[in-house]
N, C-alpha and C. Protein backbone atom coordinates (compact mmCIF):
# COMPACT_ATOMS: atom_id res chain seq x y z
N UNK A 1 0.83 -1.20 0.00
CA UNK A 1 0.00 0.00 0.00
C UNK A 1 0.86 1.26 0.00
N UNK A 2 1.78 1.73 0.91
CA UNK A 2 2.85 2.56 0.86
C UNK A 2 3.78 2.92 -0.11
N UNK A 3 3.87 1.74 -1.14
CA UNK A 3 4.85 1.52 -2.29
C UNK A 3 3.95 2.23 -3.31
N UNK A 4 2.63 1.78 -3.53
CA UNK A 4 1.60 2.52 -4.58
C UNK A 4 1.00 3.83 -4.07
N UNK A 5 1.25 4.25 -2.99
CA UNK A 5 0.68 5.50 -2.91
C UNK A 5 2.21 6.70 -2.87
N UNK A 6 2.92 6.03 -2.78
CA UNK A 6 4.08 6.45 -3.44
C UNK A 6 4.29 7.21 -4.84
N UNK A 7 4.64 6.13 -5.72
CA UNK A 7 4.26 6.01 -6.35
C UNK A 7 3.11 6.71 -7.41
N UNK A 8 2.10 6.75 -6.60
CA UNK A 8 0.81 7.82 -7.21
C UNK A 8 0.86 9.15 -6.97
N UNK A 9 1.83 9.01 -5.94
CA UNK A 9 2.73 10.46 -5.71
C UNK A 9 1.03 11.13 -4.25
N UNK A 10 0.30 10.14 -3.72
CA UNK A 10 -0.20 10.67 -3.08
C UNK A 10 0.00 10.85 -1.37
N UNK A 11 -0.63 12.03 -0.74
CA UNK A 11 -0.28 12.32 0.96
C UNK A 11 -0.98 11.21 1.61
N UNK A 12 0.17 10.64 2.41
CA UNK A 12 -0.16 9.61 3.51
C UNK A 12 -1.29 10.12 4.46
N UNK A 13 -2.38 9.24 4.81
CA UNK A 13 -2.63 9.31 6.03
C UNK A 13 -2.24 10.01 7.24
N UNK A 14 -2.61 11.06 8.04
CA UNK A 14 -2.34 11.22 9.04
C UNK A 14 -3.48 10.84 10.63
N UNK A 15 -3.38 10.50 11.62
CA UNK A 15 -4.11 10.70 12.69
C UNK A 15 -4.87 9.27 12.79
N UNK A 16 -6.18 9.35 13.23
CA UNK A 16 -6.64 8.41 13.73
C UNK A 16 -7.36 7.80 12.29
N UNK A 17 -7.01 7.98 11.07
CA UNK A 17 -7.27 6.93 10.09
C UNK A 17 -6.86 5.55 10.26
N UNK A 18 -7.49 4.49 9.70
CA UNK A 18 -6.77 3.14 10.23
C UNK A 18 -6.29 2.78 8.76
N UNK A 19 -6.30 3.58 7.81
CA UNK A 19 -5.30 3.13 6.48
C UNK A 19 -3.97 3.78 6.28
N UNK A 20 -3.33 3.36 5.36
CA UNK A 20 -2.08 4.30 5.19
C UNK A 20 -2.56 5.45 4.39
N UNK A 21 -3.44 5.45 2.76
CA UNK A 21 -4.21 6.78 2.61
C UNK A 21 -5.24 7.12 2.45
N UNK A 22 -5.69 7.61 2.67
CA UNK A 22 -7.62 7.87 2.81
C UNK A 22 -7.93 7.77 1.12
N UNK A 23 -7.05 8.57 0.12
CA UNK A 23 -7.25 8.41 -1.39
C UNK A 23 -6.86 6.80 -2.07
N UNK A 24 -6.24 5.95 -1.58
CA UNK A 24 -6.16 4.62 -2.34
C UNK A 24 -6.65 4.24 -1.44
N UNK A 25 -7.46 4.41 -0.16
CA UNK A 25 -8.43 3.50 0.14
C UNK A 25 -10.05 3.82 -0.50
N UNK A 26 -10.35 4.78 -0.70
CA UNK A 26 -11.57 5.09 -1.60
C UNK A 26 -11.23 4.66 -2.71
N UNK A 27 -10.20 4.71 -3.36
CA UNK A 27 -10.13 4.06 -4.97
C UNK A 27 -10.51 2.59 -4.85
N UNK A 28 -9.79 2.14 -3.71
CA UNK A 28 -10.01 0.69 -3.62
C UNK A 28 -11.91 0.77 -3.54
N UNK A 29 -12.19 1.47 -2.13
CA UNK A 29 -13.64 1.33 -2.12
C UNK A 29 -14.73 1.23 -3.14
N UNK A 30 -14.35 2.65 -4.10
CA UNK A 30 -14.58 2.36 -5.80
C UNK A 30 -14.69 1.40 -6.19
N UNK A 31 -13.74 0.84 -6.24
CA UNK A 31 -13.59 -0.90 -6.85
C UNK A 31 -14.61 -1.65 -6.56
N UNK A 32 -14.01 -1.90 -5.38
CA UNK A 32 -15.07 -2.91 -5.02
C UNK A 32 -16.65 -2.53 -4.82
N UNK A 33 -17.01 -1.17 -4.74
CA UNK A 33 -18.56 -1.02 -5.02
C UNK A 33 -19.00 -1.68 -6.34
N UNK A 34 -18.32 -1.45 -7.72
CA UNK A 34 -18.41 -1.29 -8.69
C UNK A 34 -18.67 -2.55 -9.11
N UNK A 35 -17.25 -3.39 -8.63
CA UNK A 35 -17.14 -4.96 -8.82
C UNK A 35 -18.65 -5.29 -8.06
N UNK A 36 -19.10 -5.70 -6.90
CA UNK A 36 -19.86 -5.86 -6.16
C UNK A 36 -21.34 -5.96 -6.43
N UNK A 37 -21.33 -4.61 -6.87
CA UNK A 37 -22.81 -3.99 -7.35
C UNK A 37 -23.18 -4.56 -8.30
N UNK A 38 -22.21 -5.15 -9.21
CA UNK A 38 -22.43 -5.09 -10.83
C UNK A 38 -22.82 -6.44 -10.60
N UNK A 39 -22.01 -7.12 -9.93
CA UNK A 39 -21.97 -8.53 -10.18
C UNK A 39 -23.29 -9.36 -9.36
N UNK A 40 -23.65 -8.35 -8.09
CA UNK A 40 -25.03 -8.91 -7.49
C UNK A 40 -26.11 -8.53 -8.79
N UNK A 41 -26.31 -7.36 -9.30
CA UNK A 41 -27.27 -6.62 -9.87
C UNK A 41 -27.69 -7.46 -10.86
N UNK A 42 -26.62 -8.06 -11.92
CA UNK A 42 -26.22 -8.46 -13.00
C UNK A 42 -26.88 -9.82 -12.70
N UNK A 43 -26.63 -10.87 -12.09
CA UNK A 43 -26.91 -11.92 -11.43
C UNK A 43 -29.11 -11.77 -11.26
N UNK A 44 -29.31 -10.59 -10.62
CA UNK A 44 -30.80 -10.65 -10.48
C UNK A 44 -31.27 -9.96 -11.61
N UNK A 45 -30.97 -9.39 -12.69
CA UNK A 45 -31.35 -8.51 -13.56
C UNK A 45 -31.56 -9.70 -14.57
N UNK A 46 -30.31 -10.53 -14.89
CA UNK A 46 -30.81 -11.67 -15.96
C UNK A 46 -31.83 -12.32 -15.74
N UNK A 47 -32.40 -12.78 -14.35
CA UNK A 47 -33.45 -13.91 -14.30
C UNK A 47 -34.62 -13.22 -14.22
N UNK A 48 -34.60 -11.74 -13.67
CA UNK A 48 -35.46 -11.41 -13.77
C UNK A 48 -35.89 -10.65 -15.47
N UNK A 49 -35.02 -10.79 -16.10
CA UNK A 49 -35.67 -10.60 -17.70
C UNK A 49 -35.69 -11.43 -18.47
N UNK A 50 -35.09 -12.49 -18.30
CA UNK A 50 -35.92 -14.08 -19.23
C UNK A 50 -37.35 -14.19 -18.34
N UNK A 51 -37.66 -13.95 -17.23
CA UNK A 51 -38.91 -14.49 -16.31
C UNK A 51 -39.84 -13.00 -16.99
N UNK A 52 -39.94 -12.13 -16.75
CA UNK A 52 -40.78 -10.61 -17.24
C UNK A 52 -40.78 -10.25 -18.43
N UNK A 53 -39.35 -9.95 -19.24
CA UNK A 53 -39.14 -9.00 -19.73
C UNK A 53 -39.40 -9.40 -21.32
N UNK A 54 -40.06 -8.66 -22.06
CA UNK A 54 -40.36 -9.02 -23.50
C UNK A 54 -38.57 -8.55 -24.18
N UNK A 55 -39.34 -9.02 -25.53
CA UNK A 55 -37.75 -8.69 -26.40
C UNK A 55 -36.64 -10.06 -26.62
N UNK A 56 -35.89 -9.85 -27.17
CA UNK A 56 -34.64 -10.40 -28.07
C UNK A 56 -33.71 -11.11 -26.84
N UNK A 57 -33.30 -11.78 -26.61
CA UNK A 57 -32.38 -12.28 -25.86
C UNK A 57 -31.14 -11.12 -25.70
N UNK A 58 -30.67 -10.92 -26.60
CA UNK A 58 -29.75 -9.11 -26.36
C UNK A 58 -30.41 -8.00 -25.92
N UNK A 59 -31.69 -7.89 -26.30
CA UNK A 59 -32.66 -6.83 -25.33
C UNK A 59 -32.18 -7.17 -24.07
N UNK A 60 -32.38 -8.44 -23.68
CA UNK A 60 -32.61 -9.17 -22.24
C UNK A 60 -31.04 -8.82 -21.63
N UNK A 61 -29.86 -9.21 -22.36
CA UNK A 61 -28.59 -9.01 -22.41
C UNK A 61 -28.39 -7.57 -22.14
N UNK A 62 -28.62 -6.61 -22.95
CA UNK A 62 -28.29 -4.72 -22.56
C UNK A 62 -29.00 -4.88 -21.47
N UNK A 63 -30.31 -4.79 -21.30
CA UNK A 63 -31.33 -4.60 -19.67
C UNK A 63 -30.34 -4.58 -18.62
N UNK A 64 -29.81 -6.22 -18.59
CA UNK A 64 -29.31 -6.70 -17.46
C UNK A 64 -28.11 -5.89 -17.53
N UNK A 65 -26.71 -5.77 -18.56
CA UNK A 65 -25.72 -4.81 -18.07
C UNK A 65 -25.98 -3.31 -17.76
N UNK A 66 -27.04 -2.75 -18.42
CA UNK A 66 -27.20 -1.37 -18.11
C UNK A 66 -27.52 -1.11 -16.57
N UNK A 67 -28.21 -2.24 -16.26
CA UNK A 67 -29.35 -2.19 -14.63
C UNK A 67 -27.33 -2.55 -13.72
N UNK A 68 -26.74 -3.69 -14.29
CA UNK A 68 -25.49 -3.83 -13.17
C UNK A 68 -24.78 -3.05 -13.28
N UNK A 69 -24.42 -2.17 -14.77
CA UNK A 69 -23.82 -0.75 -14.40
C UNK A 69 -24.08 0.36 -13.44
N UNK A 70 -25.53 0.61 -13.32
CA UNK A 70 -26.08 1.78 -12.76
C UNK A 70 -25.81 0.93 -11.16
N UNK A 71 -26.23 -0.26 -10.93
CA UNK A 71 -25.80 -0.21 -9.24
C UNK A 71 -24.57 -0.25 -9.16
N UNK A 72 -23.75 -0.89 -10.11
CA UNK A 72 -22.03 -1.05 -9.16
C UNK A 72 -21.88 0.43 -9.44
N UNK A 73 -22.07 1.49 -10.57
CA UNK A 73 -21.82 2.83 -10.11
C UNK A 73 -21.65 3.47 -9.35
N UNK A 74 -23.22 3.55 -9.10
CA UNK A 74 -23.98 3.99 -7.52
C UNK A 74 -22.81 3.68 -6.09
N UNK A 75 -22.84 2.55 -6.57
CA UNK A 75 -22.28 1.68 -4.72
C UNK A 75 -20.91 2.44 -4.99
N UNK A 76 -20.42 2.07 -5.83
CA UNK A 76 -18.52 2.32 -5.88
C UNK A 76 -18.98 3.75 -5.37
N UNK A 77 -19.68 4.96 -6.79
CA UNK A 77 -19.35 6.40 -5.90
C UNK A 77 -19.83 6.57 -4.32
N UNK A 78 -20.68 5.86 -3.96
CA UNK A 78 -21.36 6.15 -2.33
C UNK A 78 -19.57 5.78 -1.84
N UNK A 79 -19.46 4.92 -1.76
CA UNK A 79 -18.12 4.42 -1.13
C UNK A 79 -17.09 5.06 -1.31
N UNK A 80 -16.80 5.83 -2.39
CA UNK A 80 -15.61 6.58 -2.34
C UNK A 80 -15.89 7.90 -1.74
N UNK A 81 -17.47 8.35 -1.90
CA UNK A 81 -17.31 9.49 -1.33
C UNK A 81 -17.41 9.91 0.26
N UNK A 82 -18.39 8.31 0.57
CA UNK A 82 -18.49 8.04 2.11
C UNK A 82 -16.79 8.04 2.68
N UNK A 83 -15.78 7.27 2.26
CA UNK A 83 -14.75 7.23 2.76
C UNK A 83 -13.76 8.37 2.77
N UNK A 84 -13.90 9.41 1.50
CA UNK A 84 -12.91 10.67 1.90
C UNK A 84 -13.56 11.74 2.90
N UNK A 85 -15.24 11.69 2.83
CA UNK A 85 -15.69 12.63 3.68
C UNK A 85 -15.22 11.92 5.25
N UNK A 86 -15.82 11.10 5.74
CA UNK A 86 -15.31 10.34 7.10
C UNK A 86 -13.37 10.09 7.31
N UNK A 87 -12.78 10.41 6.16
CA UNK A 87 -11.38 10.38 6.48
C UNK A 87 -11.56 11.89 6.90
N UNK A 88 -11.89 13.19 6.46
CA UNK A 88 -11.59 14.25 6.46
C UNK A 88 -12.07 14.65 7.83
N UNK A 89 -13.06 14.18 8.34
CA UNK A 89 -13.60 14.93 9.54
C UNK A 89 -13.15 13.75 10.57
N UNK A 90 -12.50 12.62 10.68
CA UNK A 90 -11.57 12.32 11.52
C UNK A 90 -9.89 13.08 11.37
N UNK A 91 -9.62 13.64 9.90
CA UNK A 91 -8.77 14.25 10.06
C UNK A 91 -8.14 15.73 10.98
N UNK A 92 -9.86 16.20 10.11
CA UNK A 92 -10.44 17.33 10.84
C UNK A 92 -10.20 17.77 12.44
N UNK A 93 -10.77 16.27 13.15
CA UNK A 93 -11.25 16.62 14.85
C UNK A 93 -10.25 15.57 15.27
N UNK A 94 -9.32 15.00 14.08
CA UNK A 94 -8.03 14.31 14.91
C UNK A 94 -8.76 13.29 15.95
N UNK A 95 -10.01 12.89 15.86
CA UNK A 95 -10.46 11.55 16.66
C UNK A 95 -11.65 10.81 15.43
N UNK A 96 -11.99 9.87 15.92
CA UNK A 96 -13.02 8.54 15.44
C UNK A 96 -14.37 8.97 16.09
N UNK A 97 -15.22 9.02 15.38
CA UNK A 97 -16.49 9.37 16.12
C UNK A 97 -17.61 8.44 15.69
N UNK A 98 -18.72 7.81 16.06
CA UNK A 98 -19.53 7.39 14.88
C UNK A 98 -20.31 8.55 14.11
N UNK A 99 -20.28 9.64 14.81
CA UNK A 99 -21.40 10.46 14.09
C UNK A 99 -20.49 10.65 12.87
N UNK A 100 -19.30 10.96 12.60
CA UNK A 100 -18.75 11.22 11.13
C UNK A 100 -19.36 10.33 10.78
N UNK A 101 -19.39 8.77 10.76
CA UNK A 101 -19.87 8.05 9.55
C UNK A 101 -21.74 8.47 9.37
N UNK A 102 -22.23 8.62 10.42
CA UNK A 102 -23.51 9.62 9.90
C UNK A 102 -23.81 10.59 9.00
N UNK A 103 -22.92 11.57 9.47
CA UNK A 103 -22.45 12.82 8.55
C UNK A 103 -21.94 12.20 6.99
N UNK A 104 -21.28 11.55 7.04
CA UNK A 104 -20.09 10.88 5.35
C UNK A 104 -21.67 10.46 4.69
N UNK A 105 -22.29 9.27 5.52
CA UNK A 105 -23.37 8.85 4.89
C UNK A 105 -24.65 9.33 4.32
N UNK A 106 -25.36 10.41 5.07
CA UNK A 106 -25.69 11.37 4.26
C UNK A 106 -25.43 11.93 3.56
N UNK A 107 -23.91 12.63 3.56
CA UNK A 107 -23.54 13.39 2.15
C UNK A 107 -23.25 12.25 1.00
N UNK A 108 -22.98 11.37 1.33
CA UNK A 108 -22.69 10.02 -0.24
C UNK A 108 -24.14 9.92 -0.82
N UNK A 109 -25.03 10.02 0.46
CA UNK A 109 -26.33 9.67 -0.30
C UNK A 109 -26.75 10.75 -1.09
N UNK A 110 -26.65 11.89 -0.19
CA UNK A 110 -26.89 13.53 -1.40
C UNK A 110 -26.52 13.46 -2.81
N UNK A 111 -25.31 12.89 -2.83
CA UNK A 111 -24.82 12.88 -4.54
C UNK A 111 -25.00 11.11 -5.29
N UNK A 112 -24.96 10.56 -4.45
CA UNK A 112 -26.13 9.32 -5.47
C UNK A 112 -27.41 8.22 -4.90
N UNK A 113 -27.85 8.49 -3.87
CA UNK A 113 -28.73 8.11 -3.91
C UNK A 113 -30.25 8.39 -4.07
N UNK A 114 -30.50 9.75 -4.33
CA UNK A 114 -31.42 10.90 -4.14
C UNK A 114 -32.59 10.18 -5.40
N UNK A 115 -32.25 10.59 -6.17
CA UNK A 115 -32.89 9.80 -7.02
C UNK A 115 -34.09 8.68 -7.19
N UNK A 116 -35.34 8.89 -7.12
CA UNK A 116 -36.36 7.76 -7.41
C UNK A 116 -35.97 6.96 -8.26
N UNK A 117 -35.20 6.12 -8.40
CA UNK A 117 -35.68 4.71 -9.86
C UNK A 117 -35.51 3.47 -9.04
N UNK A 118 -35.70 2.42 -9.72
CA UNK A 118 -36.20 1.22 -9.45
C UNK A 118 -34.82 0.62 -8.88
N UNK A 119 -33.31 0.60 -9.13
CA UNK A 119 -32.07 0.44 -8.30
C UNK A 119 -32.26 1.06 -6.77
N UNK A 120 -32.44 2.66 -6.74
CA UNK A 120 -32.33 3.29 -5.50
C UNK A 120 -33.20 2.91 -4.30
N UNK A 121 -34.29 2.60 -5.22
CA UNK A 121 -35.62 2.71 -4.70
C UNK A 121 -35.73 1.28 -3.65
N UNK A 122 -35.07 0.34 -4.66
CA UNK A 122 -34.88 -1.16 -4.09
C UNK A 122 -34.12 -0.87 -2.64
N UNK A 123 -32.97 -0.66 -2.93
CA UNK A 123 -31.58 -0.78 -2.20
C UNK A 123 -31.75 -0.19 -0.66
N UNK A 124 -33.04 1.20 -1.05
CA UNK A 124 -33.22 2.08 0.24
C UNK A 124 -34.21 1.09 1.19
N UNK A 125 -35.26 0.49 0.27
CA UNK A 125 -36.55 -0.34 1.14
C UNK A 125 -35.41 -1.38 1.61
N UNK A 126 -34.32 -2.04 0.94
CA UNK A 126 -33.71 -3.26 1.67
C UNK A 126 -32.93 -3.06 3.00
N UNK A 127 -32.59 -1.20 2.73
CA UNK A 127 -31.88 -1.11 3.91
C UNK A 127 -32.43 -0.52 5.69
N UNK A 128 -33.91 -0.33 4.77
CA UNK A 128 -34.90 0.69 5.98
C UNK A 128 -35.47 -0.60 6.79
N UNK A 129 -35.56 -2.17 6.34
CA UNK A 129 -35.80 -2.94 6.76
C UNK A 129 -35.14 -3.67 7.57
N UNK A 130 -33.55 -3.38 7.27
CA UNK A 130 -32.32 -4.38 8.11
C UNK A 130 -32.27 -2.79 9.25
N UNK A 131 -32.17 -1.67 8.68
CA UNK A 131 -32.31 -0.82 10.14
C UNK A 131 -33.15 -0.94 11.02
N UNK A 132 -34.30 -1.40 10.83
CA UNK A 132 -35.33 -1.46 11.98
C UNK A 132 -35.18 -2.47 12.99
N UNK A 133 -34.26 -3.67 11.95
CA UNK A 133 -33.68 -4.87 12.94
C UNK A 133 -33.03 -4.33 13.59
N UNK A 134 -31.38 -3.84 13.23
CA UNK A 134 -30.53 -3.44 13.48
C UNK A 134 -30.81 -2.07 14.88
N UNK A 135 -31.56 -1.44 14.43
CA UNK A 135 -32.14 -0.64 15.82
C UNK A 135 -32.02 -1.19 16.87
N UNK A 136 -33.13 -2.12 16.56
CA UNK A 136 -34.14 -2.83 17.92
C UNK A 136 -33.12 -3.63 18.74
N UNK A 137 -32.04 -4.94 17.75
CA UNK A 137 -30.90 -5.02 18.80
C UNK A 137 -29.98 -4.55 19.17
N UNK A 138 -29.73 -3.26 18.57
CA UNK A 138 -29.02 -2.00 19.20
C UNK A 138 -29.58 -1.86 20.62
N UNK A 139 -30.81 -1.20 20.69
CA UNK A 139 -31.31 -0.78 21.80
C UNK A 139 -31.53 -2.35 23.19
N UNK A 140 -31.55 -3.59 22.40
CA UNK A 140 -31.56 -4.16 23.50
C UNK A 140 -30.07 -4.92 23.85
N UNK A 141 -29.51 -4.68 23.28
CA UNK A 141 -27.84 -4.66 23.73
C UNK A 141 -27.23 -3.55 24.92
N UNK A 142 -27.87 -2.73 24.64
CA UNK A 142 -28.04 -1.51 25.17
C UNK A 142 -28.75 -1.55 26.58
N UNK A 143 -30.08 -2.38 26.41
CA UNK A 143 -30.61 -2.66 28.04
C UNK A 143 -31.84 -1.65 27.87
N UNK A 144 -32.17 -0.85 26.18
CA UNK A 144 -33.09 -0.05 26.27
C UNK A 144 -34.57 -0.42 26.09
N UNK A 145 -34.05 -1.94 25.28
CA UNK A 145 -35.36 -3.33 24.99
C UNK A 145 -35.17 -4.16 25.81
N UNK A 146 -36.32 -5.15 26.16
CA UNK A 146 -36.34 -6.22 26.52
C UNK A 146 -35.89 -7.07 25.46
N UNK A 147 -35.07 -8.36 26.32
CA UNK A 147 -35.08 -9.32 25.40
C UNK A 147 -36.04 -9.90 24.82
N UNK A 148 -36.40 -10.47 23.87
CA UNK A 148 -37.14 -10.99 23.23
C UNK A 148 -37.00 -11.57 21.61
N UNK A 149 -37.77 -12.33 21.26
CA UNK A 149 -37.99 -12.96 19.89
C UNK A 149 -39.34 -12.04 19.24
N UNK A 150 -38.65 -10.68 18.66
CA UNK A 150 -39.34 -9.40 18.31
C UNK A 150 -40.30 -10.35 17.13
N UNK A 151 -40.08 -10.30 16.05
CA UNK A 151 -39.80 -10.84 14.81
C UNK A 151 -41.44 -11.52 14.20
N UNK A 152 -41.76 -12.36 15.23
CA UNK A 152 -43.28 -12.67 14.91
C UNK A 152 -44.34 -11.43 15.33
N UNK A 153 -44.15 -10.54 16.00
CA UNK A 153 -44.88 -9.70 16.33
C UNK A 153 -44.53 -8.64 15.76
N UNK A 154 -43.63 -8.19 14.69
CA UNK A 154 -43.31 -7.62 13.51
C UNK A 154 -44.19 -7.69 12.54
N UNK A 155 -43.81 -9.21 12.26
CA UNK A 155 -44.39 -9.63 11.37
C UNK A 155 -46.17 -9.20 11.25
N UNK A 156 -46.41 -9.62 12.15
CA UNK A 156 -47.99 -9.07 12.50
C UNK A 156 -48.23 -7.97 12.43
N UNK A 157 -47.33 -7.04 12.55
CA UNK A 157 -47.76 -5.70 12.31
C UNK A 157 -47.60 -5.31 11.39
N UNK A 158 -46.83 -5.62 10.17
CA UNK A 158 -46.23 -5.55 8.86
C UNK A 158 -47.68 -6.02 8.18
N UNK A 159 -48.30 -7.47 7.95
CA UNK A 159 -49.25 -8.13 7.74
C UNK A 159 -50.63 -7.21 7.64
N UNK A 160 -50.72 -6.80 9.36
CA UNK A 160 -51.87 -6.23 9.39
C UNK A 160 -52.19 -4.66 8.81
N UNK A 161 -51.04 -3.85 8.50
CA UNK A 161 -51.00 -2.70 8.24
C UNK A 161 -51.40 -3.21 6.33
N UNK A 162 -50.58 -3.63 6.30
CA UNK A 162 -50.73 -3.79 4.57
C UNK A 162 -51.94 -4.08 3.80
N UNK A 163 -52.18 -5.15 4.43
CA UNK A 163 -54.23 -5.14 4.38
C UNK A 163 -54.63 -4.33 4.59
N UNK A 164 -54.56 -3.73 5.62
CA UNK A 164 -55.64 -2.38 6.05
C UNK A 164 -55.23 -1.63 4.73
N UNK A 165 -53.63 -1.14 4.51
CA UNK A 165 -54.02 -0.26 3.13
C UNK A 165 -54.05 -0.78 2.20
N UNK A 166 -54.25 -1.80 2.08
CA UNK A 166 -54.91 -2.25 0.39
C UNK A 166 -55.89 -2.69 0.37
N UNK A 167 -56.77 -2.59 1.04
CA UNK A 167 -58.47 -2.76 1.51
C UNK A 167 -59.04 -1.08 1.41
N UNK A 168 -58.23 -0.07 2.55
CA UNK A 168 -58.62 0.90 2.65
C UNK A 168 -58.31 2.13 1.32
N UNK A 169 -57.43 1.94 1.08
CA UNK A 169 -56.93 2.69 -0.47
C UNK A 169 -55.20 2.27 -0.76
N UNK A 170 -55.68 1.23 -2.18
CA UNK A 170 -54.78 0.64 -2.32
C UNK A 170 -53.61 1.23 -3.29
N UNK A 171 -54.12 2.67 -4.07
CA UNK A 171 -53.42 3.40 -4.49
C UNK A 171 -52.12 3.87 -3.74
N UNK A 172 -51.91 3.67 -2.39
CA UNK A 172 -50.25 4.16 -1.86
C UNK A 172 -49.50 3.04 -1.53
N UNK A 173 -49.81 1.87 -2.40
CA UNK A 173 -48.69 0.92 -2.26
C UNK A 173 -48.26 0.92 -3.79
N UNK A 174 -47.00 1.04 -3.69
CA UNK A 174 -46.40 0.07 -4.76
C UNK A 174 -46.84 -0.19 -5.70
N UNK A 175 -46.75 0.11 -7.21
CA UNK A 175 -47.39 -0.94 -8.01
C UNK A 175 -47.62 -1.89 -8.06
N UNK A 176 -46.07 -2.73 -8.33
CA UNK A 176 -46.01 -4.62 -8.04
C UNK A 176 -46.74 -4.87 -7.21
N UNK A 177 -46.65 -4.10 -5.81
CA UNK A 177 -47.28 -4.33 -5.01
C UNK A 177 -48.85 -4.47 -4.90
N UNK A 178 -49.22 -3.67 -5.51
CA UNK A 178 -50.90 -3.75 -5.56
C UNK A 178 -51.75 -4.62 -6.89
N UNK A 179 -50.55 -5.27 -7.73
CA UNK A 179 -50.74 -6.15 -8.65
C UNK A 179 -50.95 -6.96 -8.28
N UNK A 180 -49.89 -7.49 -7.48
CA UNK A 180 -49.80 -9.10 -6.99
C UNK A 180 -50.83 -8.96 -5.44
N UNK A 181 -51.27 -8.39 -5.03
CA UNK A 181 -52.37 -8.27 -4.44
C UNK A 181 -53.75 -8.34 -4.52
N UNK A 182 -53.86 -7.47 -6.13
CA UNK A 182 -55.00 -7.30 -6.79
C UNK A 182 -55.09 -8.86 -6.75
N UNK A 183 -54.57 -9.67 -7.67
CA UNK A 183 -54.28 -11.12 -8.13
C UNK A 183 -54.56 -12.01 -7.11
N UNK A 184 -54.18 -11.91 -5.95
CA UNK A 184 -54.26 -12.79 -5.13
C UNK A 184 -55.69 -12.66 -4.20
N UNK A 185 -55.90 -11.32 -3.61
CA UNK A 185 -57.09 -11.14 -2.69
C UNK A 185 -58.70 -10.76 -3.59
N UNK A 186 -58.38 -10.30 -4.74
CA UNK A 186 -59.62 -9.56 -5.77
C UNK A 186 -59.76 -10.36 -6.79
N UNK A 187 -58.81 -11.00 -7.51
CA UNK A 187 -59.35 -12.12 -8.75
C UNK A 187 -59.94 -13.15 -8.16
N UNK A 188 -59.40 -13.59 -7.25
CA UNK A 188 -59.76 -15.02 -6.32
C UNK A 188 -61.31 -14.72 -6.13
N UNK A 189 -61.98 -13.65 -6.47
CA UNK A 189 -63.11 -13.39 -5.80
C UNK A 189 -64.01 -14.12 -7.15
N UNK A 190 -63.85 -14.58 -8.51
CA UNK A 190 -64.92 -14.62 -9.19
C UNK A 190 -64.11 -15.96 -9.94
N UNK A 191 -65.14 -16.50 -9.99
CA UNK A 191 -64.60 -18.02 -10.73
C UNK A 191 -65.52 -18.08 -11.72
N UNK A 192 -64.64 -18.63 -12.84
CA UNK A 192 -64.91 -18.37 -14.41
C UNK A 192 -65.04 -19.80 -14.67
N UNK A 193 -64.86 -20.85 -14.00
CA UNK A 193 -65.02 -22.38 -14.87
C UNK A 193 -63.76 -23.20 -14.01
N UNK A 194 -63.54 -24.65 -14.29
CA UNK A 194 -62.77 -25.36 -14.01
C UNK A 194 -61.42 -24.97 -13.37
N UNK A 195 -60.76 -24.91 -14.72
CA UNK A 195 -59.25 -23.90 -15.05
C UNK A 195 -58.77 -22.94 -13.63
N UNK A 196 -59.91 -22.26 -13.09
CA UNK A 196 -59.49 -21.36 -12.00
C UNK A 196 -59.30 -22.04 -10.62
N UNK A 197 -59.19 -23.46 -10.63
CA UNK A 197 -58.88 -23.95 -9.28
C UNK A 197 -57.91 -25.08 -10.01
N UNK A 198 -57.17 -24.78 -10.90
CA UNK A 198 -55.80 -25.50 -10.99
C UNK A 198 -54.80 -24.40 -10.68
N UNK A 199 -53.57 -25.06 -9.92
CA UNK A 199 -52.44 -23.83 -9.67
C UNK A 199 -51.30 -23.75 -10.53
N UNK A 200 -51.81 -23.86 -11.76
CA UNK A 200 -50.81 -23.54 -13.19
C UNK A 200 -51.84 -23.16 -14.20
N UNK A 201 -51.07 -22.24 -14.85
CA UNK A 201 -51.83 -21.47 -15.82
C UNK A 201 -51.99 -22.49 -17.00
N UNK A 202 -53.32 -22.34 -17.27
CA UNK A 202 -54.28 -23.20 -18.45
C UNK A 202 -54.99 -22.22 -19.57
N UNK A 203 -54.31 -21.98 -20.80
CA UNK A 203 -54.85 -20.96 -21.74
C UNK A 203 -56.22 -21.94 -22.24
């Protein structure tokens, strides 16, 4: 690491960083967002366009690299920019704080995650869901929860809210969401002949 940042002719690290430079460790971070992103994205983007997506097998082919470009993008810049802002304000206050990585993480998100589309949009619901875990055994590590097996009584509240709004007005969920709902709780309601009580589709 010392030999290539040499080399790149860039300033070492000073203070309570735990790398040798805050700039070839964001390059690295780069990387591996990029690598990372692309290669999860890429992986769910193909199956999910032979399974959905109309078009040409190369239709299906661009979809899927354009969709793993735009996340390993995304991830690599969050990561490089999360890591020079949180190097700078440990440089800054010469100590480790967690709130810098608060601070870094908001500003990475300012410049790419802001954005409504169907990548951001995913990535934010996957992560608002592991925070609510992540909270709850925060706080009872902490001694601020009781112990407990939260998780079924989550669940129940997750369950029961969602019905209520897609019973009560199903316009503020989700599209997919109110498709595969429609499908399941509202078609089920009218039977057309035989065919509708087999569980594979019969043209």
């Amino acid at each position: 690491m010392v030999e290539l940042q040499q080399t790149l002719g860039l300033p070492p690290s000073n203070g309570p960083c735990p790398h040798n430079s805050c700039w070839i460790s964001a390059i690295r971070g780069l990387r591996n967002g990029l690598y990372y992103g692309g290669k999860v994205r890429f992986a769910h983007a193909i199956v999910m366009a032979i399974l959905f997506q109309q078009g040409t097998v190369l239709d299906k082919l661009k979809s899927a690299i354009k969709l793993a470009w735009q996340h390993g993008k995304n991830l690599g810049s969050f990561v490089f920019i999360y890591k020079l802002v949180q190097c700078a304000l440990q440089q800054l206050f010469n100590q480790k704080n967690p709130v810098f990585s608060f601070v870094a993480g908001i500003i990475g998100a300012y410049f790419v995650w802001r954005d409504r589309n169907s990548i951001n949009q995913q990535i934010c619901f996957y992560l608002l869901s592991r925070i609510l875990e992540g909270t709850a055994k925060r706080l009872q590590k902490s001694g601020h929860l009781p112990e407990m097996k939260a998780f079924g009584y989550v669940s129940m509240i997750c369950w029961g809210v969602v019905m209520f709004l897609f019973e009560e007005d199903k316009s503020v969920l989700q599209n997919s969401l109110q498709s595969s709902m429609t499908f399941l709780y509202k078609d089920s309601d009218q039977v057309n002949g035989w065919r509708d009580f087999v569980p594979i589709y019969i043209p």
